[in-house]
C-alpha atoms as a PDB file:
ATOM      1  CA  UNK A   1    -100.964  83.153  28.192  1.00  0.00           C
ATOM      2  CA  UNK A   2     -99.356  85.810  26.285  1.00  0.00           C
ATOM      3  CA  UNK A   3     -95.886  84.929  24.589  1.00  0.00           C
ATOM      4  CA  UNK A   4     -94.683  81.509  24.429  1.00  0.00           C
ATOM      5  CA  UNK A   5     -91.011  82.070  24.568  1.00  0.00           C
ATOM      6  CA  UNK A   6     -91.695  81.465  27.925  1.00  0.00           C
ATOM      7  CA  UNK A   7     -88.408  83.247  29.552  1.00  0.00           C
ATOM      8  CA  UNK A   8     -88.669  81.894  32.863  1.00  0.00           C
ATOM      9  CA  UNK A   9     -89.475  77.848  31.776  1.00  0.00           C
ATOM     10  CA  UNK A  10     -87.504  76.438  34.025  1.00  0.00           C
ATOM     11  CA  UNK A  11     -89.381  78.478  37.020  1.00  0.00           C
ATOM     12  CA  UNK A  12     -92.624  77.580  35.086  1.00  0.00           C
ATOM     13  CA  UNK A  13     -92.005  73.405  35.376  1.00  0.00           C
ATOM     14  CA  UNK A  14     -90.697  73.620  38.691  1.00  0.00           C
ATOM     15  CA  UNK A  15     -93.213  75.565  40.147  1.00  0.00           C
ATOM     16  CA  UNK A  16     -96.473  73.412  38.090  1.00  0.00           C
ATOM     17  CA  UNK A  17     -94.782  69.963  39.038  1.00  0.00           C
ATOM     18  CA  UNK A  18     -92.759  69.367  42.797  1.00  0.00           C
ATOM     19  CA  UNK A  19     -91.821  73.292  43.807  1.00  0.00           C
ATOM     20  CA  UNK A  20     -95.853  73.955  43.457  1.00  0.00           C
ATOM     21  CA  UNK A  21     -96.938  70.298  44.905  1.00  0.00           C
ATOM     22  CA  UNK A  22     -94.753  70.472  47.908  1.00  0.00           C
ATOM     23  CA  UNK A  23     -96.154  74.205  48.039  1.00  0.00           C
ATOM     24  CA  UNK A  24     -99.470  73.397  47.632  1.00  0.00           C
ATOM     25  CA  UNK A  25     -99.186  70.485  50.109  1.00  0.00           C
ATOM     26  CA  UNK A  26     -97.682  72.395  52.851  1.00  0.00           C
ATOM     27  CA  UNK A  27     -99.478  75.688  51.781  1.00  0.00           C
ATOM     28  CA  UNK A  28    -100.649  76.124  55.704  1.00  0.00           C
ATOM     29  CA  UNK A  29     -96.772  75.772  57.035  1.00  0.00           C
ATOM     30  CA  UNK A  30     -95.475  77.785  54.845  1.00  0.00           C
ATOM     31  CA  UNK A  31     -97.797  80.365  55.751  1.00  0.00           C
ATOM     32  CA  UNK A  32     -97.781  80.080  59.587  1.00  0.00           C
ATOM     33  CA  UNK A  33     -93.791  80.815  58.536  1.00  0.00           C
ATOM     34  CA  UNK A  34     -94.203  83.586  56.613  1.00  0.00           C
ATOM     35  CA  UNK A  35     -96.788  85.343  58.105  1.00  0.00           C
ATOM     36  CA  UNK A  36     -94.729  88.115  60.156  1.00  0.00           C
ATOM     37  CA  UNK A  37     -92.953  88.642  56.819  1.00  0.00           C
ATOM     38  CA  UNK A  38     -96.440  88.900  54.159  1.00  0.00           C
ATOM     39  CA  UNK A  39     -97.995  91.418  56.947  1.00  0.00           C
ATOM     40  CA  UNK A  40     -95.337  93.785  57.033  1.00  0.00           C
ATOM     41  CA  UNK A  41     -95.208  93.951  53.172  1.00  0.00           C
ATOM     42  CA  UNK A  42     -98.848  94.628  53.038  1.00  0.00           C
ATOM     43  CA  UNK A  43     -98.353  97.709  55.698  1.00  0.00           C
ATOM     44  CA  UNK A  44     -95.633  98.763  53.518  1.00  0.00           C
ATOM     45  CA  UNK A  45     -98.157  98.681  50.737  1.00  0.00           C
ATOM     46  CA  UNK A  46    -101.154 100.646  52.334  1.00  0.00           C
ATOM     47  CA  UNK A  47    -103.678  98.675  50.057  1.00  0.00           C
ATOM     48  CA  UNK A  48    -106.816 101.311  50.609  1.00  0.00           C
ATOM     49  CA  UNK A  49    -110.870 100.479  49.765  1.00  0.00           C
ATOM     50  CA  UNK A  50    -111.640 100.799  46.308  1.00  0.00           C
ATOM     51  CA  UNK A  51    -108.293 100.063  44.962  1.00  0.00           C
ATOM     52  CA  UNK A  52    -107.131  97.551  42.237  1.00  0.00           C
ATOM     53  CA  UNK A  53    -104.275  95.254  43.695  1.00  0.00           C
ATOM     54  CA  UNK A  54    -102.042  93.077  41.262  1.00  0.00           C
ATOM     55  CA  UNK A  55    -100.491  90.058  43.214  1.00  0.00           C
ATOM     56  CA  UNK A  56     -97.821  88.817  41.474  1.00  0.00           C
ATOM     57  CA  UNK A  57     -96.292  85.642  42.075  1.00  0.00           C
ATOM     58  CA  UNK A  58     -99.801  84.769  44.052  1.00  0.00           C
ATOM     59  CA  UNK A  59     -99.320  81.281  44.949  1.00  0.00           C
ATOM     60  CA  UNK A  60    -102.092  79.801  46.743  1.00  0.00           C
ATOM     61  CA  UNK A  61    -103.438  83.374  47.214  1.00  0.00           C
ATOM     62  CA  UNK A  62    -102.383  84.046  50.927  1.00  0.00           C
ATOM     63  CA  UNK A  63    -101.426  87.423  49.977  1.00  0.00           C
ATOM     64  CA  UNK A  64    -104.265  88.013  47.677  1.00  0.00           C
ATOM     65  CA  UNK A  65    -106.973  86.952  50.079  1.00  0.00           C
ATOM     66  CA  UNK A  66    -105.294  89.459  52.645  1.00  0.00           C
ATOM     67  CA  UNK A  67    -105.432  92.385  50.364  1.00  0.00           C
ATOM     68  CA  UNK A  68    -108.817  91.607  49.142  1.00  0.00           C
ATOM     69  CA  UNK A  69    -109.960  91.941  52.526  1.00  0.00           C
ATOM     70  CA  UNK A  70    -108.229  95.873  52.586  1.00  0.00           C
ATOM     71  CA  UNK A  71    -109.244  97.194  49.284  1.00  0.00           C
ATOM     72  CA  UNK A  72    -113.175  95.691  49.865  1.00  0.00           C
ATOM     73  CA  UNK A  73    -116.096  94.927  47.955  1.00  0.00           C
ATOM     74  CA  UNK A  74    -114.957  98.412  45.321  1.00  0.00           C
ATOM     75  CA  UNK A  75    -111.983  97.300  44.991  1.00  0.00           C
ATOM     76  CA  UNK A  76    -110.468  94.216  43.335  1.00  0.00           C
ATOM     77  CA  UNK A  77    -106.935  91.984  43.249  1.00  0.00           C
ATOM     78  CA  UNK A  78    -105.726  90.030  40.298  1.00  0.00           C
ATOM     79  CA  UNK A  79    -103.361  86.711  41.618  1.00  0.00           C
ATOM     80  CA  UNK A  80    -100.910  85.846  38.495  1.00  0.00           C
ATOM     81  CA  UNK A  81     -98.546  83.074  39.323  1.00  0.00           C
ATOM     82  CA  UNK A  82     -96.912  80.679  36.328  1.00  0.00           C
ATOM     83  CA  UNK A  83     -97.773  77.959  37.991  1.00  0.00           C
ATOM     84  CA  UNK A  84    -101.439  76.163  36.770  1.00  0.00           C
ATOM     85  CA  UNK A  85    -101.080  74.119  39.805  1.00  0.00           C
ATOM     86  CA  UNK A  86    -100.424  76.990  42.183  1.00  0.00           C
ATOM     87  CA  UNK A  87    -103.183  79.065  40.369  1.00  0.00           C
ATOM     88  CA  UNK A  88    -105.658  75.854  40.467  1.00  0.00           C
ATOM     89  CA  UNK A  89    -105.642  75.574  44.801  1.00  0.00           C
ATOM     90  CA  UNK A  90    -105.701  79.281  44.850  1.00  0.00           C
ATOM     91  CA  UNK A  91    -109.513  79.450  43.116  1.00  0.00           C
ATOM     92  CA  UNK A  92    -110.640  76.679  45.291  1.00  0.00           C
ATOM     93  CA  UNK A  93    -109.812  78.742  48.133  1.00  0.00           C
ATOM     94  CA  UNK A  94    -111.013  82.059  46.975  1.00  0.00           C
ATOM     95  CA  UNK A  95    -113.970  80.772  45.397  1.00  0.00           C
ATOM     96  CA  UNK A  96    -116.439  82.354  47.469  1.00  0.00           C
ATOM     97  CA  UNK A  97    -114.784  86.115  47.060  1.00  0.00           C
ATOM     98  CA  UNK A  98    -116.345  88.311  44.378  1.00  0.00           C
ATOM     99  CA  UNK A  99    -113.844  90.860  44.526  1.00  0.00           C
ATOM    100  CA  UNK A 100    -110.519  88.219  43.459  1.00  0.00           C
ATOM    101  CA  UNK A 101    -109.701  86.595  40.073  1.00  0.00           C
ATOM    102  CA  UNK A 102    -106.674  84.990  38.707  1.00  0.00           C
ATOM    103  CA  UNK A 103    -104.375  84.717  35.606  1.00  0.00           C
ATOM    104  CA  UNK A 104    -101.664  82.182  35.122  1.00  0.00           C
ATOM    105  CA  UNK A 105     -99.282  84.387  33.582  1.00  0.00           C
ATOM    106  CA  UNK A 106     -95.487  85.100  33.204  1.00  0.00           C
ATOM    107  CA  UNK A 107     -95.026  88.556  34.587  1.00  0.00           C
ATOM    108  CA  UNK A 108     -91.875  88.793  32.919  1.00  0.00           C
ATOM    109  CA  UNK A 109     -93.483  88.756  29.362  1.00  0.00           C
ATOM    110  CA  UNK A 110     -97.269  88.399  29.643  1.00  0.00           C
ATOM    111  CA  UNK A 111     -99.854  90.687  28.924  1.00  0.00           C
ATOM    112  CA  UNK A 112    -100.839  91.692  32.386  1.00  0.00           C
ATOM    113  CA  UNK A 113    -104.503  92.322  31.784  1.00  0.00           C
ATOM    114  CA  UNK A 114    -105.308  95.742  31.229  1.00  0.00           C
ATOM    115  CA  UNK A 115    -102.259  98.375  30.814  1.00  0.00           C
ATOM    116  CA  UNK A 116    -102.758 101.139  33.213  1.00  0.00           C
ATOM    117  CA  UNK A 117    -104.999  99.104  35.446  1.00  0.00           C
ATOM    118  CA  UNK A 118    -103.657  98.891  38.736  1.00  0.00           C
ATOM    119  CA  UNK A 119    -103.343 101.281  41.430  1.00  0.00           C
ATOM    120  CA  UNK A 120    -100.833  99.325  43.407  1.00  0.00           C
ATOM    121  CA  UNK A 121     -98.182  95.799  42.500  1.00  0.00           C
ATOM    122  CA  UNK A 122     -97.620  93.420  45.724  1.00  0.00           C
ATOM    123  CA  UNK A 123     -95.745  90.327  46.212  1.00  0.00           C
ATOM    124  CA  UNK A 124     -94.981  88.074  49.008  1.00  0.00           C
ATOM    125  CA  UNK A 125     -91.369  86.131  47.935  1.00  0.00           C
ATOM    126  CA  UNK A 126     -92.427  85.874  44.077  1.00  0.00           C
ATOM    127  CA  UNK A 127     -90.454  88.028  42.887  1.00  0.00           C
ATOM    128  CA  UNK A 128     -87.289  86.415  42.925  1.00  0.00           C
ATOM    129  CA  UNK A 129     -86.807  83.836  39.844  1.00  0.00           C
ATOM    130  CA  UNK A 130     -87.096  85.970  37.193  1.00  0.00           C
ATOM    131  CA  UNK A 131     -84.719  85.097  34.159  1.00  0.00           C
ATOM    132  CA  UNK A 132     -84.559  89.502  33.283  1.00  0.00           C
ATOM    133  CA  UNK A 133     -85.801  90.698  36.435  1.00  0.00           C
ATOM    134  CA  UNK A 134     -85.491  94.430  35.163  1.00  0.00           C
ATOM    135  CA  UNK A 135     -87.555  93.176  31.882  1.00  0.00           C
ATOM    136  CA  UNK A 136     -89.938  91.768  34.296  1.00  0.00           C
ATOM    137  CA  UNK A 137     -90.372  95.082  36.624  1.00  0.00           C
ATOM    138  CA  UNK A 138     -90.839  97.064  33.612  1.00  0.00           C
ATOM    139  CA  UNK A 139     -93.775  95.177  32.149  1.00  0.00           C
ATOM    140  CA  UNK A 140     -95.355  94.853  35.449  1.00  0.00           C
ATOM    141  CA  UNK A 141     -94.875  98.691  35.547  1.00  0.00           C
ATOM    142  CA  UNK A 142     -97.289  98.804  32.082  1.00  0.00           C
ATOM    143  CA  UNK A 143    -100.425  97.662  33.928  1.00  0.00           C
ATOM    144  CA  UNK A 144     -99.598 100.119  36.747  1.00  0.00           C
ATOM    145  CA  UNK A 145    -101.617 103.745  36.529  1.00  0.00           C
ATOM    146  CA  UNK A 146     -99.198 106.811  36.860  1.00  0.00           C
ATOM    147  CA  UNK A 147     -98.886 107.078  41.127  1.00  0.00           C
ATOM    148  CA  UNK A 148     -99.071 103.649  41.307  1.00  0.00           C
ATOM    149  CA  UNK A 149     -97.224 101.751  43.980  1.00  0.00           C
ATOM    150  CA  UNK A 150     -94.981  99.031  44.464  1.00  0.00           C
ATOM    151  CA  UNK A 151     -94.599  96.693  47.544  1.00  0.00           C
ATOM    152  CA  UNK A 152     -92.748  93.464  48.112  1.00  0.00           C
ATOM    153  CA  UNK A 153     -90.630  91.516  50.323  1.00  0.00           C
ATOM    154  CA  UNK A 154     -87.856  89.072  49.342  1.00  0.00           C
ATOM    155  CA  UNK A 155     -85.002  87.236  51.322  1.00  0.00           C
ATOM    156  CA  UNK A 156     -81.885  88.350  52.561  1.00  0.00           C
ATOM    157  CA  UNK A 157     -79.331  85.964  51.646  1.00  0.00           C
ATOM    158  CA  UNK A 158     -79.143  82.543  52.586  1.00  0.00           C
ATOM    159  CA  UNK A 159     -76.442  83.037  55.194  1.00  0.00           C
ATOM    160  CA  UNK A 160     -78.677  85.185  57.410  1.00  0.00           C
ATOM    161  CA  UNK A 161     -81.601  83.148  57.327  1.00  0.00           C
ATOM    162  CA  UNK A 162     -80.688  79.770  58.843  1.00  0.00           C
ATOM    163  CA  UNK A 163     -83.937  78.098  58.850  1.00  0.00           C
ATOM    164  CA  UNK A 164     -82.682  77.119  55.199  1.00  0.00           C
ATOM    165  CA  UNK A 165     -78.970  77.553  55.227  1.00  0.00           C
ATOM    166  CA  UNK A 166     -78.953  75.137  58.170  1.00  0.00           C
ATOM    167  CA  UNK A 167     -80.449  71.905  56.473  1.00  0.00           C
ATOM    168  CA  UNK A 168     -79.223  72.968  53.222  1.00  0.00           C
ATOM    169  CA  UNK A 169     -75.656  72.841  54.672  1.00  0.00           C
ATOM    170  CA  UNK A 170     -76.206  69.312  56.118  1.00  0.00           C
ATOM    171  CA  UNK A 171     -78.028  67.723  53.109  1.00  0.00           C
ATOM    172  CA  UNK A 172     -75.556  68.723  50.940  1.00  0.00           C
ATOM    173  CA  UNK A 173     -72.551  67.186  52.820  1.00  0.00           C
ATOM    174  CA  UNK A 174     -74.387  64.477  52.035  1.00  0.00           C
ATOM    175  CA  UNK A 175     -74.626  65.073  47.814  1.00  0.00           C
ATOM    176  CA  UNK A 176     -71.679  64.096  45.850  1.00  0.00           C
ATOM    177  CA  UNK A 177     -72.254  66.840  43.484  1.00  0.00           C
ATOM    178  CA  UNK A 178     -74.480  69.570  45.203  1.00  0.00           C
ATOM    179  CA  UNK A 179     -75.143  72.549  42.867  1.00  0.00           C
ATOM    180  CA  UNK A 180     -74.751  75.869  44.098  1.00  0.00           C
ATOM    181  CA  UNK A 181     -76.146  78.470  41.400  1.00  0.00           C
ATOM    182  CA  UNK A 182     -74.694  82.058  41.239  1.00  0.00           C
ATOM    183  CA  UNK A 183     -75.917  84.514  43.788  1.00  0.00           C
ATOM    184  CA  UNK A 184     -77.699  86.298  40.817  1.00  0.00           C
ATOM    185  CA  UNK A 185     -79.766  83.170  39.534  1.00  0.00           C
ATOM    186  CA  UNK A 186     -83.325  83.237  39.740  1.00  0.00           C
ATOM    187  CA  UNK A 187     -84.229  81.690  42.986  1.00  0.00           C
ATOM    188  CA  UNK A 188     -85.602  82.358  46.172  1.00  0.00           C
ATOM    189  CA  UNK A 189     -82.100  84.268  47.073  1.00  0.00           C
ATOM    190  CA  UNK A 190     -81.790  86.103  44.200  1.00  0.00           C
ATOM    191  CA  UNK A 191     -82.492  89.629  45.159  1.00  0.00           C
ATOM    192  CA  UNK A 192     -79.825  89.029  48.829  1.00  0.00           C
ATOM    193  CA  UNK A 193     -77.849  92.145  47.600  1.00  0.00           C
ATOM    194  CA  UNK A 194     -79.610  95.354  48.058  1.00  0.00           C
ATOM    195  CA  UNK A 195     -77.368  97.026  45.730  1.00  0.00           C
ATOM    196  CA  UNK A 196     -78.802  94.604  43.003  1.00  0.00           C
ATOM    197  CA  UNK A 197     -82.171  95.224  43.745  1.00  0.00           C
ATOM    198  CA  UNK A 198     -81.735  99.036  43.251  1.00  0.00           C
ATOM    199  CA  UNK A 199     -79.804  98.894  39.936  1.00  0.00           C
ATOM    200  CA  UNK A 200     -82.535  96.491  38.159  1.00  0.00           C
ATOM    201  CA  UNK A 201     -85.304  98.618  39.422  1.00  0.00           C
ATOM    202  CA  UNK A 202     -83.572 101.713  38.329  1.00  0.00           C
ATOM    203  CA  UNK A 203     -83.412 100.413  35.035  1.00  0.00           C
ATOM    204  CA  UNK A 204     -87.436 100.128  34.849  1.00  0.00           C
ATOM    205  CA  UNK A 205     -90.174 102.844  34.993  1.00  0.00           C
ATOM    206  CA  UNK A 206     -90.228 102.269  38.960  1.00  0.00           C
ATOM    207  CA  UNK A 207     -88.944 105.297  41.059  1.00  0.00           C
ATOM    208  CA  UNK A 208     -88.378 106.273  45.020  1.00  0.00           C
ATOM    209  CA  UNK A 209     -87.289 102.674  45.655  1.00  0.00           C
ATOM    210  CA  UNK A 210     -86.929 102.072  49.565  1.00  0.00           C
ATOM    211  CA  UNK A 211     -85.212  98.987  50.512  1.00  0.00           C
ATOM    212  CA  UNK A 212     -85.470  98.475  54.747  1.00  0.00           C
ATOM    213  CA  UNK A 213     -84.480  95.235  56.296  1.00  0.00           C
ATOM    214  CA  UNK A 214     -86.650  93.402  58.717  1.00  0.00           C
ATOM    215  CA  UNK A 215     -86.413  90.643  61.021  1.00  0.00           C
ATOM    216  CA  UNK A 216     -89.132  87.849  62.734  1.00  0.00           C
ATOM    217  CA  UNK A 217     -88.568  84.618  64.580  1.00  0.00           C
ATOM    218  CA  UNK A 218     -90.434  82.003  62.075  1.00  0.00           C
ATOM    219  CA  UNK A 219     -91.831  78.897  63.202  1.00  0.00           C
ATOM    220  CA  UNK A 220     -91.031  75.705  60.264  1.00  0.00           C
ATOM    221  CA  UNK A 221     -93.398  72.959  59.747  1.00  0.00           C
ATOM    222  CA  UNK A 222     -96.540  75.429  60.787  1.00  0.00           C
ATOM    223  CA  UNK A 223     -95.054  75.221  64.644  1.00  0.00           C
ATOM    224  CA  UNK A 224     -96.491  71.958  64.910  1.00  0.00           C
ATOM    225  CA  UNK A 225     -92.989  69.966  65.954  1.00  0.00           C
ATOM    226  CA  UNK A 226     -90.094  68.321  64.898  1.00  0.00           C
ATOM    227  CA  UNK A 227     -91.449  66.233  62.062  1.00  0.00           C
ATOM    228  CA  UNK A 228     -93.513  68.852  60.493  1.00  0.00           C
ATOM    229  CA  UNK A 229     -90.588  71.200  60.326  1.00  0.00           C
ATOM    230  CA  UNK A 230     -87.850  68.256  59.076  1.00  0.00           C
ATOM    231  CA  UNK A 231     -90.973  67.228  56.038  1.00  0.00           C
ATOM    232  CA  UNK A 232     -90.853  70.910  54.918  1.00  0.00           C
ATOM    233  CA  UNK A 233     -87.040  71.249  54.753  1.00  0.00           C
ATOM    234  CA  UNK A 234     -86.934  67.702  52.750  1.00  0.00           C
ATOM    235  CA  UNK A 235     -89.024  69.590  50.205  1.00  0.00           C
ATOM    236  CA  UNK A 236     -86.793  71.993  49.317  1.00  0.00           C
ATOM    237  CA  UNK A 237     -84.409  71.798  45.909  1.00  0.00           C
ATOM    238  CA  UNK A 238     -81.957  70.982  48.487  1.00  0.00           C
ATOM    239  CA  UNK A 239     -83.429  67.882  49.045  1.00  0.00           C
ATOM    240  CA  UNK A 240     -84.764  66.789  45.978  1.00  0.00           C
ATOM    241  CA  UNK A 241     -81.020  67.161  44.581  1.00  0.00           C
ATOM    242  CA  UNK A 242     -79.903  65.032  47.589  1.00  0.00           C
ATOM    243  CA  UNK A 243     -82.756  61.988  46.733  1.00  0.00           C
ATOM    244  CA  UNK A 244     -81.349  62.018  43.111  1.00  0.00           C
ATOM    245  CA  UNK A 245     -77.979  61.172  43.472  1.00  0.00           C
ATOM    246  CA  UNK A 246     -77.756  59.292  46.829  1.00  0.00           C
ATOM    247  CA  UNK A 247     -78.733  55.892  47.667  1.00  0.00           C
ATOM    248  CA  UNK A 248     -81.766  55.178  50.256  1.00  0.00           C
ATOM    249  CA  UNK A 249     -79.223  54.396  52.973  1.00  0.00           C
ATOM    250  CA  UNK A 250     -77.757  57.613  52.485  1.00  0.00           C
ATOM    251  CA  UNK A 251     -80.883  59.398  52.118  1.00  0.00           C
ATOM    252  CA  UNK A 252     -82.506  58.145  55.392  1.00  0.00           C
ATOM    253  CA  UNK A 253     -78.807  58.783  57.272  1.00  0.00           C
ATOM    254  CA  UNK A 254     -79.153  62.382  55.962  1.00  0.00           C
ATOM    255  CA  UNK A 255     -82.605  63.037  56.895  1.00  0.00           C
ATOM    256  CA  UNK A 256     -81.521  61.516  60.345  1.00  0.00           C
ATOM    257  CA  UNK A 257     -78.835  64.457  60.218  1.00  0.00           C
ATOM    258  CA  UNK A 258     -81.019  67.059  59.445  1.00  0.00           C
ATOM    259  CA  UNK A 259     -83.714  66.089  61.917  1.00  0.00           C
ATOM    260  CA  UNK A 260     -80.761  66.436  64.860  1.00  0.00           C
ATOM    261  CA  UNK A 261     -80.327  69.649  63.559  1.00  0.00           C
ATOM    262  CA  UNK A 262     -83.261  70.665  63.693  1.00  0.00           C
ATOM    263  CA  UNK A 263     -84.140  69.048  67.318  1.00  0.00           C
ATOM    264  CA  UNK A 264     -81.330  72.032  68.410  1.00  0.00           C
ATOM    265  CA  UNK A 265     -84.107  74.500  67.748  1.00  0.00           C
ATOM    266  CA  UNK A 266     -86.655  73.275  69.195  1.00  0.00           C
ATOM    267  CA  UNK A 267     -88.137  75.840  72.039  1.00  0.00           C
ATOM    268  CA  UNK A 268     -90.766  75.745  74.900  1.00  0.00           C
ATOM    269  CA  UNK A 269     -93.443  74.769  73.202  1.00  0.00           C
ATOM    270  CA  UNK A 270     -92.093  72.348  70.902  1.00  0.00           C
ATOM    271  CA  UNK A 271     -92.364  74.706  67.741  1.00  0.00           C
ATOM    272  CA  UNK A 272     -88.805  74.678  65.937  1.00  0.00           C
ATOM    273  CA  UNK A 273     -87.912  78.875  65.323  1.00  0.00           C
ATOM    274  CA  UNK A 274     -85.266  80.170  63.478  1.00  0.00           C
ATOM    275  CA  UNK A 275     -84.382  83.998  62.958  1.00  0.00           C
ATOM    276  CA  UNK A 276     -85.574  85.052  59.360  1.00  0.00           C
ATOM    277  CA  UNK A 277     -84.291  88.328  57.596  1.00  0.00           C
ATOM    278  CA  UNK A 278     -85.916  89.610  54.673  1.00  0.00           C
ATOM    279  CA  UNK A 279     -85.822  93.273  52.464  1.00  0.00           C
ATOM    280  CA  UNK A 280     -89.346  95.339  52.883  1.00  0.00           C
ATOM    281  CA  UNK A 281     -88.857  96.992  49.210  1.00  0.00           C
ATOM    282  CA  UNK A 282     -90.468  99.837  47.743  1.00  0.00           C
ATOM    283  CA  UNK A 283     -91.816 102.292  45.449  1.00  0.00           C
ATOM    284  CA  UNK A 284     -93.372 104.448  43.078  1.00  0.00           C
ATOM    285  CA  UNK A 285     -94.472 104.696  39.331  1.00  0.00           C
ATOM    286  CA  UNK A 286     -93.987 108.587  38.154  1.00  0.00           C
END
């Protein structure tokens, strides 16, 4: 690791203890549900043979196994993610691909390997929980060659994507003191306002930044049912706010709740689909 300040902290213990467990644990749900979204980012991207790919905000290295696959044996992609335990299931999956390699890193404030060493910067929803997202865009801009590009794709806001907004609603009727942070709080709604978006990435080295909005119908718990789907929306922070300040009658009466909910979305073949909206964002490094 480079500094130790370690900026984003908070994002760094959530994401190595339960955010990166319940990840890790549901790692082929979550990307059955985000796969529309991750392929359209990577089109955006263009990732070419011979090319040298950071992923940042890797995860279990969906993305980054992708991309590999594009830029080929002369080409190489670098997974960071903060999170050891994230960073840990990601090598065990890629362990057979020469071209991949990983760094647990803050991109915010780390050292991102080489400066100048990328031709391109991707991420699939990593992006988002950032204490200084402009400070962060900027230093991921230093290990970006002149030309370089940048590609990722983050959520709308949490109104327009009910497959969260939905349970989220319910469990928290349930939560004496549900916490709502402020729409500009590192989180996976963070960047919901286009408007913000542009103004931190006009404050970094980035230019040409293209922000186009795109909609799938995603399929929770990996389209495998109604108990799949209700196990990945109990993982959420959500949920785990819920189960600390409720009793186990109350708990199991709201996960009863939620489950209902979810039961109305339920279609033909027993996969439970909401509409997702995301932002397809782009661009360039002079």
């Amino acid at each position: 690791m480079g500094s130790e300040s370690r900026a984003n902290a908070q994002q760094a213990d959530y994401w190595t203890s339960s955010g990166g467990r319940h990840w890790v644990a549901e790692q082929q749900q979550f990307d059955h549900m985000l796969a529309a979204f991750g392929a359209e980012a990577r089109r955006v991207l263009a990732a070419m043979p011979g090319e040298h790919v950071l992923d940042v905000g890797c995860g279990t290295a969906t993305s980054t196994i992708a991309i590999s696959q594009a830029v080929g044996p002369t080409g190489s992609v670098v997974g960071c993610d903060i999170s050891p335990t994230m960073i840990d299931a990601a090598r065990v999956r890629t362990a057979a691909l020469s071209n991949v390699s990983f760094a647990i890193a803050d991109a915010q404030t780390d050292d991102l390997l080489q400066a100048h060493a990328f031709d391109a910067v991707f991420s699939r929803f990593g992006v988002m929980f950032f204490a200084d997202p402009s400070a962060a865009f900027t230093n991921i801009a230093a290990a970006v060659r002149p030309g370089g590009r940048l590609a990722f794709v983050c959520w709308q806001s949490e109104d327009a994507n009910p497959w969260i907004s939905m349970p989220a609603r319910v469990m928290r009727s349930f939560t004496p003191e549900p916490v709502l942070p402020p729409a500009d709080a590192p989180g996976p709604f963070a960047f919901a306002d286009p408007a913000r978006i542009e103004a931190i990435l006009a404050a970094t080295p980035w230019r040409g930044t293209t922000i186009t909005p795109y909609r799938a119908t995603l399929e929770m718990g990996g389209g495998l049912g109604l108990e799949p789907a209700l196990q990945q929306s109990m993982g959420t922070r959500a949920a785990q706010g819920l189960r600390e300040q409720v009793d186990d009658e109350t708990y199991a009466r709201a996960i009863d709740a939620v489950r209902a909910e979810l039961a109305g979305h339920l279609d033909d073949s027993g996969a439970v689909t909401f509409p997702g909206a995301v932002w397809i964002v782009s661009a360039v490094k002079p």
